[in-house]
C-alpha atoms as a PDB file:
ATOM      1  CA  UNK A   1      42.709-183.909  -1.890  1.00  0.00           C
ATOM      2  CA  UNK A   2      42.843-184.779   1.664  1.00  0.00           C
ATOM      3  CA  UNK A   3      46.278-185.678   1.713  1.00  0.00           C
ATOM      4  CA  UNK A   4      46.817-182.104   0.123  1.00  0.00           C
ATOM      5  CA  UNK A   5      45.107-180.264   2.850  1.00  0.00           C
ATOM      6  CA  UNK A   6      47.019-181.734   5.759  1.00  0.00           C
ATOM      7  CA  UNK A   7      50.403-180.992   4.319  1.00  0.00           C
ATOM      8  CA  UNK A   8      49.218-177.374   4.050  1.00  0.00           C
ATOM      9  CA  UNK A   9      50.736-175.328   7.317  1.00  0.00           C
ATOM     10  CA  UNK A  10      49.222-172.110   7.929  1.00  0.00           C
ATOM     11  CA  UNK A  11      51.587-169.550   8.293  1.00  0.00           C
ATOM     12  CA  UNK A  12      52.350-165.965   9.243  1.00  0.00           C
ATOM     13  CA  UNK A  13      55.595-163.800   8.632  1.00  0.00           C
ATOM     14  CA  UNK A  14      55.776-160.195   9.961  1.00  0.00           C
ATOM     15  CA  UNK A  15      58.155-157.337   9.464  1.00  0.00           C
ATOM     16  CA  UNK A  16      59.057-156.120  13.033  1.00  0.00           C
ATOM     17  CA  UNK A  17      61.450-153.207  13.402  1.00  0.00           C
ATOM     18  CA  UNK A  18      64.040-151.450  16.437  1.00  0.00           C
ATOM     19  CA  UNK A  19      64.116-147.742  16.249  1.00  0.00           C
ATOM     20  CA  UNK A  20      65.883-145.016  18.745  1.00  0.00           C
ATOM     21  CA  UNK A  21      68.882-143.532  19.015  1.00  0.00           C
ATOM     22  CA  UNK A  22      73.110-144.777  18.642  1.00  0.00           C
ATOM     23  CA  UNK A  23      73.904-146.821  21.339  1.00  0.00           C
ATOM     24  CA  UNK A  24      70.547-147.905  22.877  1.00  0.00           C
ATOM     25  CA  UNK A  25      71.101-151.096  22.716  1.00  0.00           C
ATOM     26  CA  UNK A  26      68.996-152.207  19.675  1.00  0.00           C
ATOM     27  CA  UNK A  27      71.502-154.732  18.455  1.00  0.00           C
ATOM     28  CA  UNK A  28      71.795-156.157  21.673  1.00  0.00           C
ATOM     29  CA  UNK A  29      68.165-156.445  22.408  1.00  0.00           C
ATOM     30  CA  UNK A  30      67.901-158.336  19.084  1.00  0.00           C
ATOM     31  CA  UNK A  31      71.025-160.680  19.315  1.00  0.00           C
ATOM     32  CA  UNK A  32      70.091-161.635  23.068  1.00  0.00           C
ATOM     33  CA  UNK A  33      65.975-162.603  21.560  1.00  0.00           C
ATOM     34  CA  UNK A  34      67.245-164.251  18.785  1.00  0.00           C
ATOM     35  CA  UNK A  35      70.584-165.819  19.971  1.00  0.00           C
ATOM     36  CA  UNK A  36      70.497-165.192  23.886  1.00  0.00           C
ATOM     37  CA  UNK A  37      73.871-163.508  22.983  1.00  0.00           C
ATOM     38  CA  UNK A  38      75.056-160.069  24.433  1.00  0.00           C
ATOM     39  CA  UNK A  39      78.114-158.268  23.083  1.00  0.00           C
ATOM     40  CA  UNK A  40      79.452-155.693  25.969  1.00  0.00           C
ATOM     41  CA  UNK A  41      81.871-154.128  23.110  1.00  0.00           C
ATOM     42  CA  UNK A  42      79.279-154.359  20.145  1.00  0.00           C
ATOM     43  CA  UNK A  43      79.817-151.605  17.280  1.00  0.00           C
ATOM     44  CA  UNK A  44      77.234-149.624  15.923  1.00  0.00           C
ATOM     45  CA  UNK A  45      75.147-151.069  13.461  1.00  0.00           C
ATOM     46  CA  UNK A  46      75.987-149.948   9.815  1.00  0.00           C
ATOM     47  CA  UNK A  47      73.212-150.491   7.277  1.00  0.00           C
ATOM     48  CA  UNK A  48      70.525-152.850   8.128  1.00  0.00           C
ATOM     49  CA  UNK A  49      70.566-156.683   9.345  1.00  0.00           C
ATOM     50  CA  UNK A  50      67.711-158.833  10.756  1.00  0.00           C
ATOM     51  CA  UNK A  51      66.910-162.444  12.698  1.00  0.00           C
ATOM     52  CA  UNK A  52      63.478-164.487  12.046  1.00  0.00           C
ATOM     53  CA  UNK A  53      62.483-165.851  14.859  1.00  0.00           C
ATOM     54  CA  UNK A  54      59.616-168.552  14.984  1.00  0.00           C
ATOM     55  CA  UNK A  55      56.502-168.844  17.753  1.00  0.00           C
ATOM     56  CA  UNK A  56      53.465-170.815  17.955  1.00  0.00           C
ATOM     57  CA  UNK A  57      50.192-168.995  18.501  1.00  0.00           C
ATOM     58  CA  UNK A  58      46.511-170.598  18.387  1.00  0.00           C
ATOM     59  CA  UNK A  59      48.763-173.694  16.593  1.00  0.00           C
ATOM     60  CA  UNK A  60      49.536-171.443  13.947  1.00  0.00           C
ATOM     61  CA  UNK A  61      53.576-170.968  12.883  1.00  0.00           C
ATOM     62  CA  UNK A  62      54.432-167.088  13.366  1.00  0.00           C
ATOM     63  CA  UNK A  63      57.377-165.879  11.938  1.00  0.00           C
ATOM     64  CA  UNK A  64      59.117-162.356  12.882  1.00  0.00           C
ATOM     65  CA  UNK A  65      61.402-160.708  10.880  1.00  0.00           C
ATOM     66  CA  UNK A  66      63.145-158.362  13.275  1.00  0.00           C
ATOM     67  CA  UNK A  67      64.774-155.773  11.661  1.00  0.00           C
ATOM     68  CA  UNK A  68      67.936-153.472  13.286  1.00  0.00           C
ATOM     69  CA  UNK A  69      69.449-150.689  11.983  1.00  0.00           C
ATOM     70  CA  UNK A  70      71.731-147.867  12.737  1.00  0.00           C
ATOM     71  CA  UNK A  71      70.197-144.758  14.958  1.00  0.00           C
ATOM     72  CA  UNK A  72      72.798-142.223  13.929  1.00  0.00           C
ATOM     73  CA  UNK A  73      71.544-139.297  11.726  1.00  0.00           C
ATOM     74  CA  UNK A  74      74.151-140.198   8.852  1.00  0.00           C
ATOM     75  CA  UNK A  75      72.195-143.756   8.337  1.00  0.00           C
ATOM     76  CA  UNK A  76      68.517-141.782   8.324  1.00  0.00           C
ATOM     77  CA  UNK A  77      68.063-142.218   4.159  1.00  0.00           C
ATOM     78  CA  UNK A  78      67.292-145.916   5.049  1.00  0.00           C
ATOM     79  CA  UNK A  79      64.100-145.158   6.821  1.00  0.00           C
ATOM     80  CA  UNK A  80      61.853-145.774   4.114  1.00  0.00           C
ATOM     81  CA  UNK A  81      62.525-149.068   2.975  1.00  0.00           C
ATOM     82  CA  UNK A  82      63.416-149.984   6.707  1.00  0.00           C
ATOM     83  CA  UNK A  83      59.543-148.978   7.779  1.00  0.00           C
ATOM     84  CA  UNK A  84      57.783-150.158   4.655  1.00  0.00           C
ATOM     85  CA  UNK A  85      55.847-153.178   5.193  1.00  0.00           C
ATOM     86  CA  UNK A  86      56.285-153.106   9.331  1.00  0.00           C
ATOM     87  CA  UNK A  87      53.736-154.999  11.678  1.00  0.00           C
ATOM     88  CA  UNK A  88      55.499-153.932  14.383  1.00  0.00           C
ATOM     89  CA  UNK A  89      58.250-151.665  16.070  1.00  0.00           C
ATOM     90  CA  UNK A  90      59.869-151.779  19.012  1.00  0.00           C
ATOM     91  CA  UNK A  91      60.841-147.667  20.358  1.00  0.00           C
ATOM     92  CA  UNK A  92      64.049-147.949  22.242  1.00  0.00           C
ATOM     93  CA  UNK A  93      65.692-145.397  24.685  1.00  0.00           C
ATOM     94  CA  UNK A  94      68.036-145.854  27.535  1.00  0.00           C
ATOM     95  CA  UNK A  95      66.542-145.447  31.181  1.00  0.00           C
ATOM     96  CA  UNK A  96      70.563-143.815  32.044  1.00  0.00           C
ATOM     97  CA  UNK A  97      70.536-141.051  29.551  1.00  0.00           C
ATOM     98  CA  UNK A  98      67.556-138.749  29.119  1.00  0.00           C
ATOM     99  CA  UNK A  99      68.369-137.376  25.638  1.00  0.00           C
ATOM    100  CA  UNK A 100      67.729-140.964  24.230  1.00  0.00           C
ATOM    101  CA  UNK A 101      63.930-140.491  25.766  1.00  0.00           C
ATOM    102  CA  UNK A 102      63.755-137.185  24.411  1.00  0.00           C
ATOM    103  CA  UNK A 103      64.106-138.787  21.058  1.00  0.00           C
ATOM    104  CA  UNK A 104      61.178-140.922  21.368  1.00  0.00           C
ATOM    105  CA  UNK A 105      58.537-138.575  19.887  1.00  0.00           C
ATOM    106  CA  UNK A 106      60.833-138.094  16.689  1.00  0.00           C
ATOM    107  CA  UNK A 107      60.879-141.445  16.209  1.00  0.00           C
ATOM    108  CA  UNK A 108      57.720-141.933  16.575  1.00  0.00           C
ATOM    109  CA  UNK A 109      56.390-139.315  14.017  1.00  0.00           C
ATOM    110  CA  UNK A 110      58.985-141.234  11.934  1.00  0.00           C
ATOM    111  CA  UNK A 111      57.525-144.315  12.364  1.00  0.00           C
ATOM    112  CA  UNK A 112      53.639-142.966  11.831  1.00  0.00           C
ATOM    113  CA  UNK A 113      54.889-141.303   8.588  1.00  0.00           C
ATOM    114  CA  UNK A 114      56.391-144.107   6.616  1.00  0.00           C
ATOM    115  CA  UNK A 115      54.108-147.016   7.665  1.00  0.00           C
ATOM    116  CA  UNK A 116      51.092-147.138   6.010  1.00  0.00           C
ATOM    117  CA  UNK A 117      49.036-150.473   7.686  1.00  0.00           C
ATOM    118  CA  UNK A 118      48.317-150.844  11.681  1.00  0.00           C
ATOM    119  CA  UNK A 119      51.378-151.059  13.745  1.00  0.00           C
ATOM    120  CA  UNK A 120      51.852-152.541  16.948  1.00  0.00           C
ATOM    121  CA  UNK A 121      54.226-150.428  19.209  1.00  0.00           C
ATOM    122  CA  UNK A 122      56.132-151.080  22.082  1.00  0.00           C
ATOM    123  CA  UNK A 123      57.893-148.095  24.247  1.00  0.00           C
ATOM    124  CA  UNK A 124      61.029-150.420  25.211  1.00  0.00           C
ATOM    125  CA  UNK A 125      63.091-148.688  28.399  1.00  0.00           C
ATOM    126  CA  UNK A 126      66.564-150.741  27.911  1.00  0.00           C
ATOM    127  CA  UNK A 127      69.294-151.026  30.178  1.00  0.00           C
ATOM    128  CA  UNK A 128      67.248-151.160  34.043  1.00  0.00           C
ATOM    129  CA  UNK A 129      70.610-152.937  34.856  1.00  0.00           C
ATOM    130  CA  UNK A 130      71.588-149.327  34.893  1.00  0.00           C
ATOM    131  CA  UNK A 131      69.299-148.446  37.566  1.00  0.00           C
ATOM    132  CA  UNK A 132      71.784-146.735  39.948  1.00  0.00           C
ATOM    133  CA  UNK A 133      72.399-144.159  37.185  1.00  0.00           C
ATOM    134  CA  UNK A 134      68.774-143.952  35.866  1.00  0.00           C
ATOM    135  CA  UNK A 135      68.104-141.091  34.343  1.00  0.00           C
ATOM    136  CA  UNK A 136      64.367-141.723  33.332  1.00  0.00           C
ATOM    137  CA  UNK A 137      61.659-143.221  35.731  1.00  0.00           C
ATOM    138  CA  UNK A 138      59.197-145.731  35.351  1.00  0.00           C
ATOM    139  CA  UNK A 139      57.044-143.905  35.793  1.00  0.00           C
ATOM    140  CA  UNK A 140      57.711-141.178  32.914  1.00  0.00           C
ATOM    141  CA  UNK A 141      58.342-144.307  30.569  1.00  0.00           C
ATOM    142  CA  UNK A 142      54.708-145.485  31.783  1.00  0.00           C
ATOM    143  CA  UNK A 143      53.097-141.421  30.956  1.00  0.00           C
ATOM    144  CA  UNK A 144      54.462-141.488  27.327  1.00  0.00           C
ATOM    145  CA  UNK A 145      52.957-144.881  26.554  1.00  0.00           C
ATOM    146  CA  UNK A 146      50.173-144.244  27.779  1.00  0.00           C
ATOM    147  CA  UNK A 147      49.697-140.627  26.049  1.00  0.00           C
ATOM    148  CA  UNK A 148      50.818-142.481  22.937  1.00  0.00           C
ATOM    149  CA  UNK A 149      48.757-145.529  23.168  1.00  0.00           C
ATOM    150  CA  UNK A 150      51.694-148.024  22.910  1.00  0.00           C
ATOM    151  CA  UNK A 151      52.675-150.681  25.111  1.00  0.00           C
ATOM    152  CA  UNK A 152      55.524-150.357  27.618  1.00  0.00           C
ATOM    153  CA  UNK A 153      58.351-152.339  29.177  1.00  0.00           C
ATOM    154  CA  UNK A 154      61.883-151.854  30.910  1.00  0.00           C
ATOM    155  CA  UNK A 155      64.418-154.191  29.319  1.00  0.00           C
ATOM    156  CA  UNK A 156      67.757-155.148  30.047  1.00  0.00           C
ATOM    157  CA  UNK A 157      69.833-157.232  27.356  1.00  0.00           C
ATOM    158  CA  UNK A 158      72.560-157.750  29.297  1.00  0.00           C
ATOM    159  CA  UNK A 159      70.969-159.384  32.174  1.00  0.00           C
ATOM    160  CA  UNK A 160      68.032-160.859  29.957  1.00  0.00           C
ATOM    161  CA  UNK A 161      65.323-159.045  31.598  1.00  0.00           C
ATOM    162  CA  UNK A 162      61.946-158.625  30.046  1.00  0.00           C
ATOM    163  CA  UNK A 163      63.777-159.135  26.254  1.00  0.00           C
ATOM    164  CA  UNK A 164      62.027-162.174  25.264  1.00  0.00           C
ATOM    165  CA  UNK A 165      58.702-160.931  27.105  1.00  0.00           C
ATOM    166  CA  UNK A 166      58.736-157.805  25.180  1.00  0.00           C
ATOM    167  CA  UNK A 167      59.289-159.052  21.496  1.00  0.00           C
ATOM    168  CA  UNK A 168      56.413-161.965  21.960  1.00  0.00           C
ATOM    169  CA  UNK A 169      53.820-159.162  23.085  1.00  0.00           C
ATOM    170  CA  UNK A 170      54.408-157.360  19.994  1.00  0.00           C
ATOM    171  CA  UNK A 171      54.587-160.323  17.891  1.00  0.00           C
ATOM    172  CA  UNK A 172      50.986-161.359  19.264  1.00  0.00           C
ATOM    173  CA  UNK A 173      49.591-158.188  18.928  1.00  0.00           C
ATOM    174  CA  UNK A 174      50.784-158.012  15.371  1.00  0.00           C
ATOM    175  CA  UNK A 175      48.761-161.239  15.326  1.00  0.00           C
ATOM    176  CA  UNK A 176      45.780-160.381  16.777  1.00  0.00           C
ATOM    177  CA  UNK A 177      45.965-157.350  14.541  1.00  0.00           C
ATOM    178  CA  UNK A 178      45.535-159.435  11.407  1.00  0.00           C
ATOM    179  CA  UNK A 179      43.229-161.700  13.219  1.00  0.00           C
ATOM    180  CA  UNK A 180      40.732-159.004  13.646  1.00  0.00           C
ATOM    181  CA  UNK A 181      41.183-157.487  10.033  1.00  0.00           C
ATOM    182  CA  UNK A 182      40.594-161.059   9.003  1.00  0.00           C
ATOM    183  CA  UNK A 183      37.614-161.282  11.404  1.00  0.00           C
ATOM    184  CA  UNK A 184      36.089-158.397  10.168  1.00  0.00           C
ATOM    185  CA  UNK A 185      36.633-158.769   6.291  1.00  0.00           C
ATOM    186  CA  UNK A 186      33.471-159.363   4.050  1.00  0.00           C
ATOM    187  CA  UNK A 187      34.616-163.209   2.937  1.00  0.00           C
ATOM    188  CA  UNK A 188      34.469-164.381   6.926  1.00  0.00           C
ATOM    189  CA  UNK A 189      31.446-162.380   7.626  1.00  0.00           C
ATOM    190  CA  UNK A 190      29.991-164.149   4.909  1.00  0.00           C
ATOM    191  CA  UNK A 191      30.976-167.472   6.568  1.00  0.00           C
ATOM    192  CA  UNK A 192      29.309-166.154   9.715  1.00  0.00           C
ATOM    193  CA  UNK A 193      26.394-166.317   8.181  1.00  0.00           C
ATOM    194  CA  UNK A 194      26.338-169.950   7.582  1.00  0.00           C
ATOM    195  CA  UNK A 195      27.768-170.723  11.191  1.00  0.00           C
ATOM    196  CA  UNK A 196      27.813-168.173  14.192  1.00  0.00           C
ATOM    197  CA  UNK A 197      28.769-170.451  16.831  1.00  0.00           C
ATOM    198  CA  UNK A 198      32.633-169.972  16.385  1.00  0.00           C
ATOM    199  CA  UNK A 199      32.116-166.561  18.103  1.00  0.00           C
ATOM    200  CA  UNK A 200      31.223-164.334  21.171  1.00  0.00           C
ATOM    201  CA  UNK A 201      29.673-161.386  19.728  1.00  0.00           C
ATOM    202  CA  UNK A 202      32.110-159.700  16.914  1.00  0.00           C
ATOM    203  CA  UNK A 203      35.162-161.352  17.994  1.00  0.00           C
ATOM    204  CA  UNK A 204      37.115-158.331  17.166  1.00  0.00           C
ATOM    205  CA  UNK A 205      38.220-157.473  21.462  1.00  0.00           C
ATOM    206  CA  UNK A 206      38.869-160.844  22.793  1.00  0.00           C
ATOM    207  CA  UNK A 207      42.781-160.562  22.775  1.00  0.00           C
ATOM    208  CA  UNK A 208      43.170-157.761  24.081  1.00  0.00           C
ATOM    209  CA  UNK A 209      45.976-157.133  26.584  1.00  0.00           C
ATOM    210  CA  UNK A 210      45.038-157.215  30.170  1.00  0.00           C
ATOM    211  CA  UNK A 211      47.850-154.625  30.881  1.00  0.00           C
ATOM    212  CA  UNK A 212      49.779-152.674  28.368  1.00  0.00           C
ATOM    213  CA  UNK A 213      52.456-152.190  31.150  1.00  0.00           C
ATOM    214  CA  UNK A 214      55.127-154.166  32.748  1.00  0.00           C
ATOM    215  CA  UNK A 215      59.074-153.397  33.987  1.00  0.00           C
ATOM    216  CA  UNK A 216      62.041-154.916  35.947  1.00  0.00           C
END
């Protein structure tokens, strides 16, 4: 039995997706995380593709499966299966054109419609490379987060900035997420009652980000 219980590896796989508009940068953002590649002539994504990427959190194996798809309205009858099942989503505009921000709250509304479990959100500003022809401050990136309770970063794929930084801060609080649910489900309270040591008070707000905010 003991043998069996050591080969046993606890692990976690969650469904992260990239929304926001055609030519954001989605693809990019994804291929630089998962392959530290960046395509300056990439084509727009038709259909759906994804990467898993590993990390290692309290010694635990986390998985993401980061999902891309196409932001163009002929691609929209996806949507459903795309969301369903999503831990996480990444909201991506591009800091040079404004329209691309404007979009934001439509996806967004999107994204609270079709999932149906607690989502971890990121408001991803892509492209600060691009800062001599920014179109969108920091500072309005910052407001909208903030009014919609998501986390916020400037990224740049093709330089590498932020990319990995932003993907592992939704991946953790995807993680932290389930740890609470799991925290605060009726089989572990039950445990607590045996043994009460393992926590400071409910245990449900240790993890919680410092700082939901961070750019280039």
């Amino acid at each position: 039995m003991e043998e069996d219980g050591e080969e046993e590896v606890e692990e976690y796989l969650f469904k992260v997706v990239i929304i926001g508009d055609s030519a954001v940068g989605k693809s990019n953002l994804l291929s630089r995380y998962a392959r530290n590649e960046f395509n300056l002539h990439s084509k727009a994504t038709i259909g759906v593709e994804f990467q898993t990427q590993s990390m290692d959190i309290d010694g635990k194996d986390v998985k993401a499966q980061i999902w891309d798809t196409a932001g163009q309205e002929r691609f929209r009858a996806v949507t459903s299966a795309y969301y369903r099942g999503a831990f996480g989503a990444l909201l991506v505009y591009d800091i040079s054109r404004r329209s691309t921000f404007h979009s934001v709250s439509r996806w967004l509304q999107e994204l609270n419609t079709h999932s149906d479990t607690t989502i971890a959100k990121m408001l991803v500003g892509n492209k600060c490379d691009l800062a001599n022809i920014r179109e969108v401050s920091v500072e309005e990136g910052k407001a909208l987060a903030e009014a919609e309770g998501l986390f916020f970063m400037e990224t740049s794929a093709l330089d590498s900035t932020n990319v990995k930084t932003a993907f592992e801060i939704v991946i953790k609080e995807i993680y932290n997420n389930v740890s609470r649910k799991i925290l605060n489900s009726d089989s572990y309270k039950a445990e607590l009652t045996v043994n009460r040591v393992s926590l400071n008070g409910d245990g449900t707000d240790e993890q919680k980000p410092t700082s939901r905010f961070s750019c280039c």
